[in-house]
N, C-alpha and C. Protein backbone atom coordinates (compact mmCIF):
# COMPACT_ATOMS: atom_id res chain seq x y z
N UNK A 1 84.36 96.91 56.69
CA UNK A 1 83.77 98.24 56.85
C UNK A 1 82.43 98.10 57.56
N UNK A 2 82.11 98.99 58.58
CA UNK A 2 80.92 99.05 59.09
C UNK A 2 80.06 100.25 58.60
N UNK A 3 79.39 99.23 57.83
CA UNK A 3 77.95 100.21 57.38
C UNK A 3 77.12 100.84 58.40
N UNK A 4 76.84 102.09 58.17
CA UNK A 4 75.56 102.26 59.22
C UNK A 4 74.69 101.92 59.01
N UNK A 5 73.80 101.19 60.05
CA UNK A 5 72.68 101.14 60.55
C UNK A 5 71.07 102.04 59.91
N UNK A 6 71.08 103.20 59.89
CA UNK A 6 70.73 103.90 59.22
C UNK A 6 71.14 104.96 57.74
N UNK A 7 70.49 104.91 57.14
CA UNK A 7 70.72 106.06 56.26
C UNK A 7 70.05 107.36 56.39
N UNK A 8 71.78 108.16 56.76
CA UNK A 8 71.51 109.68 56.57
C UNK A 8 70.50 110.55 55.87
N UNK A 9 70.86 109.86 55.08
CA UNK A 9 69.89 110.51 54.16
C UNK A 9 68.62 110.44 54.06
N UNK A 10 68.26 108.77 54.07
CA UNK A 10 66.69 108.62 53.96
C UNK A 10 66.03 109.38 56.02
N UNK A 11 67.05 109.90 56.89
CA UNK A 11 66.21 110.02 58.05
C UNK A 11 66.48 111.63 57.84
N UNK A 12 66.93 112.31 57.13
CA UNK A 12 67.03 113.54 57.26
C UNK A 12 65.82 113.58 56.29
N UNK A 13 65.51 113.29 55.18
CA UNK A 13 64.52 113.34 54.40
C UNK A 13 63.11 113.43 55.44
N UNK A 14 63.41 112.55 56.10
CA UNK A 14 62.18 112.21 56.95
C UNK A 14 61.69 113.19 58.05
N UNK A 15 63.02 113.30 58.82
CA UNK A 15 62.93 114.87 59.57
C UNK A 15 62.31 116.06 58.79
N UNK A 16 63.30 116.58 57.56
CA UNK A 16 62.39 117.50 57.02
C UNK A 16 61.04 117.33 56.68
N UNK A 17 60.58 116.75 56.27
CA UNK A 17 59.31 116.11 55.41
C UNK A 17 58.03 116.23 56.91
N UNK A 18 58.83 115.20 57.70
CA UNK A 18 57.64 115.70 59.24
C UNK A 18 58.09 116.68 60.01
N UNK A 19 59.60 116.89 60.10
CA UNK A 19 59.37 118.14 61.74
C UNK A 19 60.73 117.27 62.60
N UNK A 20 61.56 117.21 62.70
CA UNK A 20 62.27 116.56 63.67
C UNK A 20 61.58 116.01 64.62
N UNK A 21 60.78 116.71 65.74
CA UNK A 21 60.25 115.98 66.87
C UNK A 21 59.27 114.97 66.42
N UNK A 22 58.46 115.17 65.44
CA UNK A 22 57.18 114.11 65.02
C UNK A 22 58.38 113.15 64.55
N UNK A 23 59.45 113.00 63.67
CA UNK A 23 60.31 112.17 63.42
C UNK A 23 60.76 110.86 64.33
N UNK A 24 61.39 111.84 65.52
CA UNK A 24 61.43 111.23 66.84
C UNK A 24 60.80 110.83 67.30
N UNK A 25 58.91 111.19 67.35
CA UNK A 25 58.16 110.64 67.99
C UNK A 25 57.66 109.32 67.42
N UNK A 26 58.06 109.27 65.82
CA UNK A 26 57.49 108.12 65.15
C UNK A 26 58.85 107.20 65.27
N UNK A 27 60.09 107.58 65.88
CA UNK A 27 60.99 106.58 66.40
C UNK A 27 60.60 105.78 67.65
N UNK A 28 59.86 107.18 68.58
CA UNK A 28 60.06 106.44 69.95
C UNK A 28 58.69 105.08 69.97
N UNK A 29 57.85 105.33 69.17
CA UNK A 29 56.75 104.17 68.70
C UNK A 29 57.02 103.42 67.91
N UNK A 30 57.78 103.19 66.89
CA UNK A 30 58.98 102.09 66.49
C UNK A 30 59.41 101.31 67.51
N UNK A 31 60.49 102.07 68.34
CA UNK A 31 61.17 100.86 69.42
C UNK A 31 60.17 100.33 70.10
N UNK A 32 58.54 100.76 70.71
CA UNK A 32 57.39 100.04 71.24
C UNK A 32 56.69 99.05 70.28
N UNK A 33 56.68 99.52 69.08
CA UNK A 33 56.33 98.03 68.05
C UNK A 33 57.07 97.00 67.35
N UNK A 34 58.08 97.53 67.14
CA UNK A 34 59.13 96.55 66.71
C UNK A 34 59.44 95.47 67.19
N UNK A 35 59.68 95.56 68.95
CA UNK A 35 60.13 93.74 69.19
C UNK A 35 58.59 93.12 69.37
N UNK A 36 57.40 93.59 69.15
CA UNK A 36 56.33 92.80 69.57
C UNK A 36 56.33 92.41 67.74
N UNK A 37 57.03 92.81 67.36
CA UNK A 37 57.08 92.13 65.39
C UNK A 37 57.93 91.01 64.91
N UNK A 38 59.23 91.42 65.78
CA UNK A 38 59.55 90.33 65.77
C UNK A 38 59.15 88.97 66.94
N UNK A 39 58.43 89.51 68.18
CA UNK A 39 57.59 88.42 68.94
C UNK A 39 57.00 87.84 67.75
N UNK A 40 56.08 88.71 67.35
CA UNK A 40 55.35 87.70 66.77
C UNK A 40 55.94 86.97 65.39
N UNK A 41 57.08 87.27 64.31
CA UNK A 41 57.60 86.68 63.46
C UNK A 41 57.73 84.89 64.42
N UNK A 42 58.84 85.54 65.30
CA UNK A 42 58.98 83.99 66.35
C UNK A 42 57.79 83.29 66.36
N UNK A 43 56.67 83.85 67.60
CA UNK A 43 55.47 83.05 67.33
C UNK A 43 55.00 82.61 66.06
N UNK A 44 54.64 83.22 65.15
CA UNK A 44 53.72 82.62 64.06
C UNK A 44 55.31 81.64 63.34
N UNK A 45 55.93 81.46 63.47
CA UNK A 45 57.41 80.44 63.07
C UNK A 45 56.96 79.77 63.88
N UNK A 46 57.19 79.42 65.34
CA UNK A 46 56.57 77.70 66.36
C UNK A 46 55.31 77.53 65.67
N UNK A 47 54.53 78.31 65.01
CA UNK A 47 53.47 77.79 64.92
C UNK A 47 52.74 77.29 63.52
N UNK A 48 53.77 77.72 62.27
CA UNK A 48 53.68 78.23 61.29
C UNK A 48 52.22 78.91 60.75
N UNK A 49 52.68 79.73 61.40
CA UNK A 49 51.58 80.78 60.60
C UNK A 49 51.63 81.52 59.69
N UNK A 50 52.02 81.27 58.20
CA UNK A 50 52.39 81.82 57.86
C UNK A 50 52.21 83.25 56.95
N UNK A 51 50.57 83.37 57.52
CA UNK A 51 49.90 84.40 56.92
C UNK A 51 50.80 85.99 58.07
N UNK A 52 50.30 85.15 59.46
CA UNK A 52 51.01 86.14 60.48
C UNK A 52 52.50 86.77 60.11
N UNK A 53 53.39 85.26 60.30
CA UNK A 53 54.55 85.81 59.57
C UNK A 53 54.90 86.52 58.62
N UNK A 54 54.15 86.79 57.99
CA UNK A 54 54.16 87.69 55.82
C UNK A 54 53.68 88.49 56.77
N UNK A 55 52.63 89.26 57.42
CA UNK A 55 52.06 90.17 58.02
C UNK A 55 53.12 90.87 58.98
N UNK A 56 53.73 90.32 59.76
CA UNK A 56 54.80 90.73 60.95
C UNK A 56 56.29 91.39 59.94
N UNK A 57 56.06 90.60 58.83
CA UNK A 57 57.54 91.07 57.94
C UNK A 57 57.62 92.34 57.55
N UNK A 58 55.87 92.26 56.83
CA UNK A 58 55.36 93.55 56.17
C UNK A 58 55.91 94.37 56.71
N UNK A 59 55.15 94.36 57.88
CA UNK A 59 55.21 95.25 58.73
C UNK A 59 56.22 96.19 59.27
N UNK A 60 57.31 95.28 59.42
CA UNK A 60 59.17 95.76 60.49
C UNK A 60 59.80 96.26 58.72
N UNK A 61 59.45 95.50 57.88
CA UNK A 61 59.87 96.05 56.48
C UNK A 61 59.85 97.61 56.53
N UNK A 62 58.25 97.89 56.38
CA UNK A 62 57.75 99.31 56.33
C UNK A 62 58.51 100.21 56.98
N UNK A 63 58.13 100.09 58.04
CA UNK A 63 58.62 100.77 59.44
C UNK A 63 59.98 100.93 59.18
N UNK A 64 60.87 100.02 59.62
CA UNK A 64 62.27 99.99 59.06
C UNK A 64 62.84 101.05 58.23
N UNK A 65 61.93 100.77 57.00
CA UNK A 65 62.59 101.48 55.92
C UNK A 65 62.32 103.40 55.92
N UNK A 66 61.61 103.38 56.42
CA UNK A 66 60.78 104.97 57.20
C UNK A 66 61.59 105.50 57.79
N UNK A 67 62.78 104.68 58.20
CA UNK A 67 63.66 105.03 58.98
C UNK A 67 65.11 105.50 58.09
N UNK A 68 64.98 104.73 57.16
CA UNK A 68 66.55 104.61 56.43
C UNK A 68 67.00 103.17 57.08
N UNK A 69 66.48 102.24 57.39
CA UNK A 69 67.39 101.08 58.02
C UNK A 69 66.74 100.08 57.09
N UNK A 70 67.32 100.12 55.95
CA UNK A 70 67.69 99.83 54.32
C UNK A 70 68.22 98.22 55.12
N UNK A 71 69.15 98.02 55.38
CA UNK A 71 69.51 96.81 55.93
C UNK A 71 68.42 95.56 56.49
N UNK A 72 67.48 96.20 57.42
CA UNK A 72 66.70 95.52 58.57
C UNK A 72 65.86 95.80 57.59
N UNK A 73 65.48 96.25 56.71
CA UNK A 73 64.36 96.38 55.71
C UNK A 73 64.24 95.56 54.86
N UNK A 74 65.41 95.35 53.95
CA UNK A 74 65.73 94.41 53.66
C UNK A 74 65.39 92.92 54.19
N UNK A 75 66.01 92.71 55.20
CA UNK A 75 66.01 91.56 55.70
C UNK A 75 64.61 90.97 55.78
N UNK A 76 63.86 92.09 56.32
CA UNK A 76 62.62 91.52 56.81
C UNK A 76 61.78 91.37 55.26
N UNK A 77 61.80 92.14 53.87
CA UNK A 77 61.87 91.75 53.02
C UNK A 77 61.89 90.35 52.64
N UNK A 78 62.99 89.80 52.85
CA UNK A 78 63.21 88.91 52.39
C UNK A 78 62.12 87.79 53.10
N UNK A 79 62.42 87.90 54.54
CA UNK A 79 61.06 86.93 55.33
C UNK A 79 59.74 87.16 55.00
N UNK A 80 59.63 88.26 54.07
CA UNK A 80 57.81 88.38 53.89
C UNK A 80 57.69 87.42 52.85
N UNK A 81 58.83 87.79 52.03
CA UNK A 81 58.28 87.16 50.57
C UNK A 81 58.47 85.79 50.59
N UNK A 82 60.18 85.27 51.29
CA UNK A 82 60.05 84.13 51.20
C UNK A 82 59.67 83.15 52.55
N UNK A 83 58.85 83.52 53.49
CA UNK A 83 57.81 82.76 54.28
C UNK A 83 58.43 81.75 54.86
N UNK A 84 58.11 80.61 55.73
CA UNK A 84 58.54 80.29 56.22
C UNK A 84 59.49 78.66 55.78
N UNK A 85 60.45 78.73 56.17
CA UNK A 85 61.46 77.76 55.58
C UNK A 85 62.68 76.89 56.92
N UNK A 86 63.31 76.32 56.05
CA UNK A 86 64.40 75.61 57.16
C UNK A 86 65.28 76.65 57.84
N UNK A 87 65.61 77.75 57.34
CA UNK A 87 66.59 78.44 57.77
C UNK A 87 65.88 80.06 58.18
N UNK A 88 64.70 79.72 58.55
CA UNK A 88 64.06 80.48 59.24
C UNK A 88 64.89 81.49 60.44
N UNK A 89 64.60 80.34 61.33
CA UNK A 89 65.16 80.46 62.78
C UNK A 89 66.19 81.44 62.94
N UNK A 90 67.37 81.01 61.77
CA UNK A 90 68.37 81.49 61.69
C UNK A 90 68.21 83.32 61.30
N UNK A 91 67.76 83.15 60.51
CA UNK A 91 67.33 84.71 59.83
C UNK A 91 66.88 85.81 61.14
N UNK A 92 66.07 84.83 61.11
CA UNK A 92 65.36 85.45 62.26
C UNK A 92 66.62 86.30 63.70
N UNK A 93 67.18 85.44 64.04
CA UNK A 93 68.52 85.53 64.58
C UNK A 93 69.44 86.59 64.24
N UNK A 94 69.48 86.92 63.13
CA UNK A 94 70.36 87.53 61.99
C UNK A 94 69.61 89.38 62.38
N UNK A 95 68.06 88.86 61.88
CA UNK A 95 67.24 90.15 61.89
C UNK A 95 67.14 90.76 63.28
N UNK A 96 66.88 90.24 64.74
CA UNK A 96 67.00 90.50 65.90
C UNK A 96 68.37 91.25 66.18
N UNK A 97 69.73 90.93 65.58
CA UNK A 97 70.82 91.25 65.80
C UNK A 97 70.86 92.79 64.83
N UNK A 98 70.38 92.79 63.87
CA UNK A 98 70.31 94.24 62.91
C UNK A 98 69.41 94.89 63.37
N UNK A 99 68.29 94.49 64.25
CA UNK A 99 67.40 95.71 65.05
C UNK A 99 67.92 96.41 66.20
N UNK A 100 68.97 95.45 66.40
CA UNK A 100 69.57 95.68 67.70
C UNK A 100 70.37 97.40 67.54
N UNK A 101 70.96 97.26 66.52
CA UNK A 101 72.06 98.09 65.53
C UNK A 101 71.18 98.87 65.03
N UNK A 102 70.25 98.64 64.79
CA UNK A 102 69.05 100.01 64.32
C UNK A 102 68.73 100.96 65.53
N UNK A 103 68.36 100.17 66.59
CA UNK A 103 68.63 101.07 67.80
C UNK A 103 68.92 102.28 68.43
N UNK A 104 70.22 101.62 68.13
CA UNK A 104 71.85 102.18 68.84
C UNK A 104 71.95 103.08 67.71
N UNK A 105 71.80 103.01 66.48
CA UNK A 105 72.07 104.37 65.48
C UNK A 105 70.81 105.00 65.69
N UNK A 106 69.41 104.81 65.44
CA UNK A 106 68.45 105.94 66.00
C UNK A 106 68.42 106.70 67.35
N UNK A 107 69.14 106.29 68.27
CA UNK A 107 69.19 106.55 69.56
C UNK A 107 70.35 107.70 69.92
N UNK A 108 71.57 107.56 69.02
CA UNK A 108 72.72 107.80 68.74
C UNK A 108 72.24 109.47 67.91
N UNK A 109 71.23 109.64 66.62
CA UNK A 109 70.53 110.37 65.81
C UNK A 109 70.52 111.10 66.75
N UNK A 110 69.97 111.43 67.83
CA UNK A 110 68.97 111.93 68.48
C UNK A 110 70.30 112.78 69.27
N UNK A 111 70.96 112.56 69.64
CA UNK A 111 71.95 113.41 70.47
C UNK A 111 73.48 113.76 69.86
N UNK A 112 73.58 113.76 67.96
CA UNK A 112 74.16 113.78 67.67
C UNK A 112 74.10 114.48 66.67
């Protein structure tokens, strides 16, 4: 079964609560901060930084979840708390591929 990407629910909440367009507008500044979050998850990983990294997780966590993307929220969850490790890389990999899919369903929101 393919889960969505987003939850209905938590982005309709969100629409009402701000306004549809402010909704949208705090999407279209999402997709401008988001891959510079996961840039930097990557960077501060070559470098272990791992204050940056807990900071970059925080961060796509928050955001994420503002959205209803419970999934990618999750995930990045998991990289705040548990910091940097052997199977980093991989996650990381994992999380790039569920932003991808966060996307395509916020993008999808918008004309549907």
């Amino acid at each position: 079964m393919n889960k969505s990407a987003i939850d209905p629910a938590t982005f309709a909440a969100l629409k009402d609560m701000a306004g549809a367009e402010f909704a949208y507008e705090l999407v279209d500044t999402f997709f401008e901060e988001a891959p510079r979050m996961l840039a930097d998850l990557r960077e501060s990983l070559s470098t272990h930084d791992a204050d940056r990294f807990r900071r970059a997780a925080h961060s796509l966590k928050s955001n994420g979840m503002t959205f209803g993307a419970l999934t990618l929220g999750s995930m990045a969850k998991g990289l705040e708390l548990g910091g940097i490790g052997a199977s980093t890389a991989s996650a990381l990999d994992l999380l790039d591929a569920e932003y991808g899919r966060v996307v395509v369903a916020l993008k999808a929101s918008r004309h549907g």
